[in-house]
PDB file of N, CA and C in Angstrom:
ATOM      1  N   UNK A   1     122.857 105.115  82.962  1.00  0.00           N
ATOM      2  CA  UNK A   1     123.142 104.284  81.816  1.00  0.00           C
ATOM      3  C   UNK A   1     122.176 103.113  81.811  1.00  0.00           C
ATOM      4  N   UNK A   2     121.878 102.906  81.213  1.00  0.00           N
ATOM      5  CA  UNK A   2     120.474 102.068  80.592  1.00  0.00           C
ATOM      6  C   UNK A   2     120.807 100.303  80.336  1.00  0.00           C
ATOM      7  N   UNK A   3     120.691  99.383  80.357  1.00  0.00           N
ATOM      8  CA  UNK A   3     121.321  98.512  80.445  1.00  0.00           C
ATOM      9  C   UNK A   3     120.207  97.338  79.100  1.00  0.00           C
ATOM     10  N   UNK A   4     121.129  96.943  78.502  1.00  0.00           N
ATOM     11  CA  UNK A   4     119.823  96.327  77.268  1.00  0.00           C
ATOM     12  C   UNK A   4     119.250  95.216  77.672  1.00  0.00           C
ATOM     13  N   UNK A   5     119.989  94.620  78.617  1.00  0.00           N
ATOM     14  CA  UNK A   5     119.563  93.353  78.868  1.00  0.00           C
ATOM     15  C   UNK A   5     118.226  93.479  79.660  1.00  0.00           C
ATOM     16  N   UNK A   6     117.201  92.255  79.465  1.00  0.00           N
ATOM     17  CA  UNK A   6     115.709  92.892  80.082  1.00  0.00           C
ATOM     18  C   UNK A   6     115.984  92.032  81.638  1.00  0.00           C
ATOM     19  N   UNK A   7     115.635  92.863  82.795  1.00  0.00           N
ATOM     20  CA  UNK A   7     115.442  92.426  83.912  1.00  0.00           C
ATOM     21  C   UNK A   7     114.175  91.692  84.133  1.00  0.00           C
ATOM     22  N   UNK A   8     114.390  91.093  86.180  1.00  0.00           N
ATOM     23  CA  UNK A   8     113.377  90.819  86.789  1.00  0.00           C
ATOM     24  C   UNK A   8     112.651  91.710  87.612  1.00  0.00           C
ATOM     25  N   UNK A   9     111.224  91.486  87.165  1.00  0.00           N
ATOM     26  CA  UNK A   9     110.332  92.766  88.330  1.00  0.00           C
ATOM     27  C   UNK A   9     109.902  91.837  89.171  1.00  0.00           C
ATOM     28  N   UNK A  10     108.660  92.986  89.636  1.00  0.00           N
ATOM     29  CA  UNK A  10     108.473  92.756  91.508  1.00  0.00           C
ATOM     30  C   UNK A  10     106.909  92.217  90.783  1.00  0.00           C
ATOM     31  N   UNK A  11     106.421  91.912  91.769  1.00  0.00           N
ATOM     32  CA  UNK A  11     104.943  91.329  91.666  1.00  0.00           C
ATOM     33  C   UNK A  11     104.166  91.628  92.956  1.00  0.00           C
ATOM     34  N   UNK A  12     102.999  92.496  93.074  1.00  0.00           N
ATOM     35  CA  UNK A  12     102.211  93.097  94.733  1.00  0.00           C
ATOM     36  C   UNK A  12     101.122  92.374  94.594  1.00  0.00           C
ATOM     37  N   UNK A  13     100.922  91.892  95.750  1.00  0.00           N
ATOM     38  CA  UNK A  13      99.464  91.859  96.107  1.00  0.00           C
ATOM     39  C   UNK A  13      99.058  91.987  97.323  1.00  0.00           C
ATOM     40  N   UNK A  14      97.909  92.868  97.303  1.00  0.00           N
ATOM     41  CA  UNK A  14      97.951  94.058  98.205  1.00  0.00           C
ATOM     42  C   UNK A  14      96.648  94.752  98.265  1.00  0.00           C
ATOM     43  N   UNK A  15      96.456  95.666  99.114  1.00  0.00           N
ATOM     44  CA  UNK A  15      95.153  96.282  99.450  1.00  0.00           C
ATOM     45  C   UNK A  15      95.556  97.140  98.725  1.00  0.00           C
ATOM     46  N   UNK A  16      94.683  98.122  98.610  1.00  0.00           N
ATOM     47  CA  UNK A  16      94.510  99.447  97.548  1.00  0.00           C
ATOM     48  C   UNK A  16      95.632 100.423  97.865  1.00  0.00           C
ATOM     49  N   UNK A  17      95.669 100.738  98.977  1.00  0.00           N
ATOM     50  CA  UNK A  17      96.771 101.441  99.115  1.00  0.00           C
ATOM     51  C   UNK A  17      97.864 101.041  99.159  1.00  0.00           C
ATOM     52  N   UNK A  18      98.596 100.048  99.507  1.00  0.00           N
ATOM     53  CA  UNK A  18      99.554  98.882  99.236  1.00  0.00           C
ATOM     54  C   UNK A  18     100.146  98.965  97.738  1.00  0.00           C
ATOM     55  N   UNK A  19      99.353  98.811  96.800  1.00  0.00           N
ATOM     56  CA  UNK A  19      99.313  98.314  95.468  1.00  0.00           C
ATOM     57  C   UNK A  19      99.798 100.222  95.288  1.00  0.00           C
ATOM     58  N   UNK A  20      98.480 100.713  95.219  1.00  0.00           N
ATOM     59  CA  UNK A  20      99.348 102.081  94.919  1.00  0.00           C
ATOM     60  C   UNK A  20     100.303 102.711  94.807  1.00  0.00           C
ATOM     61  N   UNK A  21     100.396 102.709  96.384  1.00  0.00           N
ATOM     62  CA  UNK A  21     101.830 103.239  96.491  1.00  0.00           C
ATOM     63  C   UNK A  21     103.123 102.297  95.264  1.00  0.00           C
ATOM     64  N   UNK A  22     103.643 100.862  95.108  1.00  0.00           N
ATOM     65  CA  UNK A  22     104.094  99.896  94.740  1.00  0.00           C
ATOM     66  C   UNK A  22     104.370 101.088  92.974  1.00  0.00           C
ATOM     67  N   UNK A  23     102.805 100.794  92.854  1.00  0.00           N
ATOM     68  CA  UNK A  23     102.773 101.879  90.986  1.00  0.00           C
ATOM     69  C   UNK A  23     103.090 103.290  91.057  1.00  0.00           C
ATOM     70  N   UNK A  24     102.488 104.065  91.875  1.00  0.00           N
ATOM     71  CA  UNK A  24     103.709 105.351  92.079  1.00  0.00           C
ATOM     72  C   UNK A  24     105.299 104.959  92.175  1.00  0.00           C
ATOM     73  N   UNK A  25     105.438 104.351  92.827  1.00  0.00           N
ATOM     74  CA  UNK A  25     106.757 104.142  92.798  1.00  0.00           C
ATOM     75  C   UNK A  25     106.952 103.716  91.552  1.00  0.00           C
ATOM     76  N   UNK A  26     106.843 103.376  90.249  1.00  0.00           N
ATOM     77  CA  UNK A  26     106.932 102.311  89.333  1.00  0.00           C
ATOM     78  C   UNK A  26     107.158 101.235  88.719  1.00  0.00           C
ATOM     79  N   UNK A  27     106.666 100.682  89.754  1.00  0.00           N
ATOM     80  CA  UNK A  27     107.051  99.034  89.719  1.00  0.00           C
ATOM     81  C   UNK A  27     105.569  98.418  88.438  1.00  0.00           C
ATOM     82  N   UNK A  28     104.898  99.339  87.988  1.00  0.00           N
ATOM     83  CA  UNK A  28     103.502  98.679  87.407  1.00  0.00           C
ATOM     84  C   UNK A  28     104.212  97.985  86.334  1.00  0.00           C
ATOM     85  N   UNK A  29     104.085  96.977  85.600  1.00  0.00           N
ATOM     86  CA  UNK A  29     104.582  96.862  84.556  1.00  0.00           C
ATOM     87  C   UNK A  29     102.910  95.574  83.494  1.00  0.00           C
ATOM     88  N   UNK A  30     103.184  95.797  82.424  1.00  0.00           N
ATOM     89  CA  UNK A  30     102.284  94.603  81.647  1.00  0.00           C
ATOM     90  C   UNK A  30     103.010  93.546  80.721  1.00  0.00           C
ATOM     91  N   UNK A  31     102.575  92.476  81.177  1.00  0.00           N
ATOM     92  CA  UNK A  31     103.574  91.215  80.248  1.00  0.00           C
ATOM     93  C   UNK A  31     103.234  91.730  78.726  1.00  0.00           C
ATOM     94  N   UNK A  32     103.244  90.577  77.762  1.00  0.00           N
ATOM     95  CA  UNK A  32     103.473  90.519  76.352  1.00  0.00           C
ATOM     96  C   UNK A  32     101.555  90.406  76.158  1.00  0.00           C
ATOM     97  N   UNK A  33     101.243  89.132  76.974  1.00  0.00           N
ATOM     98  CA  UNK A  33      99.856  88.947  77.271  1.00  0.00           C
ATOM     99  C   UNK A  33      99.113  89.999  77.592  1.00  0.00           C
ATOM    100  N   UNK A  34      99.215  91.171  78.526  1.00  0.00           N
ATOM    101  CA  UNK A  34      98.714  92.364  78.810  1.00  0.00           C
ATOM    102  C   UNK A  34      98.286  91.979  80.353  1.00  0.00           C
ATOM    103  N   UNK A  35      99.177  91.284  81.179  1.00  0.00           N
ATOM    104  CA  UNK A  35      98.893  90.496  82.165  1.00  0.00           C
ATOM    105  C   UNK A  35      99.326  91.369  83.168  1.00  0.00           C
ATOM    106  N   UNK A  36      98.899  92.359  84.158  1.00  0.00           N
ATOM    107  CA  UNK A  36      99.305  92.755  85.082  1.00  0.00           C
ATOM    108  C   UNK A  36     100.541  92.232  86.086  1.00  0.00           C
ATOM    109  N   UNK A  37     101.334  93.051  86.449  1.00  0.00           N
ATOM    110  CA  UNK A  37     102.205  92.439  87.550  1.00  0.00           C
ATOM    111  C   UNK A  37     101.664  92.451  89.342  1.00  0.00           C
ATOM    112  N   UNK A  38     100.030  93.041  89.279  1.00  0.00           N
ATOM    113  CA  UNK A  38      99.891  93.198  90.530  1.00  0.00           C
ATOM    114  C   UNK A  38      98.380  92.836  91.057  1.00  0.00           C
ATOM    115  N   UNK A  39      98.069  92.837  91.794  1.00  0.00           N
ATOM    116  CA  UNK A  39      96.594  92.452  91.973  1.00  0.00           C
ATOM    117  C   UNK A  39      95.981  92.980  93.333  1.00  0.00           C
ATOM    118  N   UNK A  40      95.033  94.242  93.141  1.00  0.00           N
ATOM    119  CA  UNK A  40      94.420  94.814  94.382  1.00  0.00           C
ATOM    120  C   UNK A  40      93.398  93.597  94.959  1.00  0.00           C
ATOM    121  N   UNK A  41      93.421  93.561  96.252  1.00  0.00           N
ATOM    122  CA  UNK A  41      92.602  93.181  96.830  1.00  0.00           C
ATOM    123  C   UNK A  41      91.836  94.021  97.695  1.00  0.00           C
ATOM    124  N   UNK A  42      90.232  93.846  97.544  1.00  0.00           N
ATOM    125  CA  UNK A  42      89.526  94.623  98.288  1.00  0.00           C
ATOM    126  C   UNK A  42      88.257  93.312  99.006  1.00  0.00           C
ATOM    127  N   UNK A  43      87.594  93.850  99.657  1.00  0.00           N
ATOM    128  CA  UNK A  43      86.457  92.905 100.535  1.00  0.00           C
ATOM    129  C   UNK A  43      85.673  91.954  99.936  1.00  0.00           C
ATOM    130  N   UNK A  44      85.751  92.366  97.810  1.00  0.00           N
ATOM    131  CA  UNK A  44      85.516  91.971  97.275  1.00  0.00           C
ATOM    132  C   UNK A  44      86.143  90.702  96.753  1.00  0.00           C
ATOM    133  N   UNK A  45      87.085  90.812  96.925  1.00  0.00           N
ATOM    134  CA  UNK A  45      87.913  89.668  96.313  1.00  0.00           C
ATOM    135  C   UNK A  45      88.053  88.409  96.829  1.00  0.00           C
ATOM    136  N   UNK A  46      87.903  87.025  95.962  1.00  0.00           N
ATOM    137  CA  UNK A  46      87.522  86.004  96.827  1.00  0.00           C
ATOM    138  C   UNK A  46      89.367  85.394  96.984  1.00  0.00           C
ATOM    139  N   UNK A  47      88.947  84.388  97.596  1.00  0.00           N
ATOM    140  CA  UNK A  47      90.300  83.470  97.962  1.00  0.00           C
ATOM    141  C   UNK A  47      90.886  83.012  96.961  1.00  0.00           C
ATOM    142  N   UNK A  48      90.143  82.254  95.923  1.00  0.00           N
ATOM    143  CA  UNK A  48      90.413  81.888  94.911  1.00  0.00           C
ATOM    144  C   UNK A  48      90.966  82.579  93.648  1.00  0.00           C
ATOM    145  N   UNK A  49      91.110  84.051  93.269  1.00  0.00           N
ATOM    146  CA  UNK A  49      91.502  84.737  93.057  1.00  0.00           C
ATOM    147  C   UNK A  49      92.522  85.455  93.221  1.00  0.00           C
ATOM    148  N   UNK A  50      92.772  85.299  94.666  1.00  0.00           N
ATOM    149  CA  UNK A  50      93.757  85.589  94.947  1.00  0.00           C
ATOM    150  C   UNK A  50      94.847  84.883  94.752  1.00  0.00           C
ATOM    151  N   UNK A  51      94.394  83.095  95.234  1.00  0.00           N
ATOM    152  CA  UNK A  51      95.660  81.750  94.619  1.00  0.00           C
ATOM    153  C   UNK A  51      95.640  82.073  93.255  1.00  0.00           C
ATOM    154  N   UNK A  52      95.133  81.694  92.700  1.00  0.00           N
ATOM    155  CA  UNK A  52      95.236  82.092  90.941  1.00  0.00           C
ATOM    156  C   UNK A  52      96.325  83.354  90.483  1.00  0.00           C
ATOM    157  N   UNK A  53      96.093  84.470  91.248  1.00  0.00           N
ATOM    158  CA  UNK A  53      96.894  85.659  90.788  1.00  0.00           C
ATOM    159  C   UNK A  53      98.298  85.006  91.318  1.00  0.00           C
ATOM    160  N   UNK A  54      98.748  84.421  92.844  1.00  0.00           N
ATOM    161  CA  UNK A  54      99.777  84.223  92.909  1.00  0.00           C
ATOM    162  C   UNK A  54     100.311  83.488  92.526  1.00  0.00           C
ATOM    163  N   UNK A  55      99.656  82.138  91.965  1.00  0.00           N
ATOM    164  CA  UNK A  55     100.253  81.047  90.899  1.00  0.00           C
ATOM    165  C   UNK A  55     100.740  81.951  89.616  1.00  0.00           C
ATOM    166  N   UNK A  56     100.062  82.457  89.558  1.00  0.00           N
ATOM    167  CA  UNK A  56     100.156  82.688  88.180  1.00  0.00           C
ATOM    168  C   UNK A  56     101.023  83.873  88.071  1.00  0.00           C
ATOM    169  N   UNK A  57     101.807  84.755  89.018  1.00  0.00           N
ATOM    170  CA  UNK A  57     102.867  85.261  89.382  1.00  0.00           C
ATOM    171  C   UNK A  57     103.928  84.076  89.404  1.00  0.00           C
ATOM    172  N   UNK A  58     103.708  83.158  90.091  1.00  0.00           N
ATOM    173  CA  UNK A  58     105.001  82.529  90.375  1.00  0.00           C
ATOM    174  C   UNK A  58     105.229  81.946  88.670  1.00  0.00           C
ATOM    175  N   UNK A  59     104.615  81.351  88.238  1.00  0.00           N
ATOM    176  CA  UNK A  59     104.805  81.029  86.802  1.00  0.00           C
ATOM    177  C   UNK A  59     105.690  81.853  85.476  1.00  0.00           C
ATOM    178  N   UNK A  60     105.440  82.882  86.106  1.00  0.00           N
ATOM    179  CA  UNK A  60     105.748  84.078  84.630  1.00  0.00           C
ATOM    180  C   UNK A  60     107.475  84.287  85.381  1.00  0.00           C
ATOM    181  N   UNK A  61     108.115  83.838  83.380  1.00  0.00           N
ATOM    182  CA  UNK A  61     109.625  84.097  84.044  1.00  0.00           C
ATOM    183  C   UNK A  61     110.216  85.606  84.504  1.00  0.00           C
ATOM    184  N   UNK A  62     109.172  86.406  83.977  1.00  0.00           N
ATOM    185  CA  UNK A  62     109.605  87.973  84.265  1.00  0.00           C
ATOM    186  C   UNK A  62     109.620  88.460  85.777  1.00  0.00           C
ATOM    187  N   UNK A  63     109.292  87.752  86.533  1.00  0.00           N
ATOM    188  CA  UNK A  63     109.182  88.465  88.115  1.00  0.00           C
ATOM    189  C   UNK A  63     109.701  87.377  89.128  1.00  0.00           C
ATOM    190  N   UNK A  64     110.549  88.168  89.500  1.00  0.00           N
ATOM    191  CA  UNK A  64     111.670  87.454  91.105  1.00  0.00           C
ATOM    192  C   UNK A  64     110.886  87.509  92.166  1.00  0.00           C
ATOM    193  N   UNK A  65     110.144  88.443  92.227  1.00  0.00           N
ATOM    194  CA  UNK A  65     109.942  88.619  93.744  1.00  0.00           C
ATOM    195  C   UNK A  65     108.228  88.945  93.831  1.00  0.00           C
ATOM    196  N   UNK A  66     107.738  88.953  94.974  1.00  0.00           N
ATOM    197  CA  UNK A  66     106.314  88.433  95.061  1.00  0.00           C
ATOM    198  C   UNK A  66     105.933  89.154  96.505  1.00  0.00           C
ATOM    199  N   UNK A  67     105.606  90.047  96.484  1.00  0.00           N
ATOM    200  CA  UNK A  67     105.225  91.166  98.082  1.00  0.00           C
ATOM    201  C   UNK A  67     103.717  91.024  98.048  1.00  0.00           C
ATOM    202  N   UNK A  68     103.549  90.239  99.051  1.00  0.00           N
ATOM    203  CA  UNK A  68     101.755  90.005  99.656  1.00  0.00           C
ATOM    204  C   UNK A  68     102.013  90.901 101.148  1.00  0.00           C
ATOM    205  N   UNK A  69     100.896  91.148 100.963  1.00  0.00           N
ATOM    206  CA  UNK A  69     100.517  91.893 102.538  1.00  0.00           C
ATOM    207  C   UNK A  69     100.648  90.722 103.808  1.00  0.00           C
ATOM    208  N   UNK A  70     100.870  91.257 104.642  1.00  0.00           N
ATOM    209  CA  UNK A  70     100.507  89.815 105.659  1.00  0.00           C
ATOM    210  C   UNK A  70      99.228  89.338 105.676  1.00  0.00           C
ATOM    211  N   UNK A  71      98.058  90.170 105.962  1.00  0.00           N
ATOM    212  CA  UNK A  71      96.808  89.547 106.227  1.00  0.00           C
ATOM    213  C   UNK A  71      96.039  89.001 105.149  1.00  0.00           C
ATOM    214  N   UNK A  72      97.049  88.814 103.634  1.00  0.00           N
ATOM    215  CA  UNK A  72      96.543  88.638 102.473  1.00  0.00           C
ATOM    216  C   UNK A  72      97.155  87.368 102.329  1.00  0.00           C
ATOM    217  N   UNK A  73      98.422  87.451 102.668  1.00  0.00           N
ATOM    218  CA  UNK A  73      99.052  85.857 102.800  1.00  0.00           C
ATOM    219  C   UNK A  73      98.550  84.868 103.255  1.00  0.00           C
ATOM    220  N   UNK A  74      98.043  85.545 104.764  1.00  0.00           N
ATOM    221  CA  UNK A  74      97.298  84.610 105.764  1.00  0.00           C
ATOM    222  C   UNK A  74      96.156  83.887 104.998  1.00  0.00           C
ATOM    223  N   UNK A  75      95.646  84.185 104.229  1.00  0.00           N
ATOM    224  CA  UNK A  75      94.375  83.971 103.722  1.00  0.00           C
ATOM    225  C   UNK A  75      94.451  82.519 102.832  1.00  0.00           C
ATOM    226  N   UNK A  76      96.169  82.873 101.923  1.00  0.00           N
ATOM    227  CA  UNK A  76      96.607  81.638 101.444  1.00  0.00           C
ATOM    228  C   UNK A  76      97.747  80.837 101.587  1.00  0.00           C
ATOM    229  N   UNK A  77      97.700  81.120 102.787  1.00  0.00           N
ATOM    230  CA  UNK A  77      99.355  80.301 103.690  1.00  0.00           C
ATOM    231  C   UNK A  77      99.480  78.678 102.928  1.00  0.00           C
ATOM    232  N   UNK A  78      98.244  78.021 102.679  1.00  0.00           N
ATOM    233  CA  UNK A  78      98.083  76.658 102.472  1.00  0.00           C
ATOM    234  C   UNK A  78      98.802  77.110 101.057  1.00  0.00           C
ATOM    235  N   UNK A  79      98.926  77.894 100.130  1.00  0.00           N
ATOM    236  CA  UNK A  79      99.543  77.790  98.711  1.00  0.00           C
ATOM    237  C   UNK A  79     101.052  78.062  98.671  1.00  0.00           C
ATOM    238  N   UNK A  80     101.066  79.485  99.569  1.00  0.00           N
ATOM    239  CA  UNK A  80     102.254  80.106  99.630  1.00  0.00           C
ATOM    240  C   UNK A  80     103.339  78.785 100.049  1.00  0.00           C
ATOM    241  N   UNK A  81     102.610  78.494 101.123  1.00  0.00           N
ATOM    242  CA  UNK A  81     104.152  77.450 101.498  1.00  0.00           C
ATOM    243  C   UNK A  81     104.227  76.126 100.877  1.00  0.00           C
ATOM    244  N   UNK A  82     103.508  75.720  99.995  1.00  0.00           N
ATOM    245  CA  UNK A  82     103.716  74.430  98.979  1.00  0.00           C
ATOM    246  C   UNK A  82     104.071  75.171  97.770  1.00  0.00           C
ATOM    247  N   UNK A  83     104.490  76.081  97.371  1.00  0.00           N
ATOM    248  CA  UNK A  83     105.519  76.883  96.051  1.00  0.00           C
ATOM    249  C   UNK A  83     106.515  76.691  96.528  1.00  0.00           C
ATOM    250  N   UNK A  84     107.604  76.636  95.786  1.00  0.00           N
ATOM    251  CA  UNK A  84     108.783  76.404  95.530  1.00  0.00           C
ATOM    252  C   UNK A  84     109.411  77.343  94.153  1.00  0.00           C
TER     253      UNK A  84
END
């Protein structure tokens, strides 16, 4: 049974396979904006990019929850733990 009211999703950020798996499962979703709920990180990806994607997760009222990899966290421990 289907429920009308619109829920909260998940938000990944994550290495390639991380993230994958997350959208097989179907957690992918796109805001109103066309704003992804997830953000691969590869060798390519700078630091700053990465704070940005998770600010900007924590901002959007559509998503509760926020799954970083550990060694991806590590990278922005200085952001993660000044959010609230």
């Amino acid at each position: 049974m289907a429920s009308a009211a619109k829920g909260k999703i998940l938000a990944v950020i994550g290495d390639e396979d991380t993230v994958v798996g997350f959208l097989l499962g179907g957690v992918g979703e796109l805001n109103k904006a066309r704003k992804p709920n997830y953000l691969i990180v590869d060798k390519g990806t700078g630091v700053q990019e990465i704070e940005e994607a998770f600010k900007g997760f924590c901002s959007r009222d559509d998503i509760a929850i926020i799954l970083i990899n550990q060694h991806i966290a590590e990278m922005i421990r200085y952001a993660v733990g000044f959010t609230s």
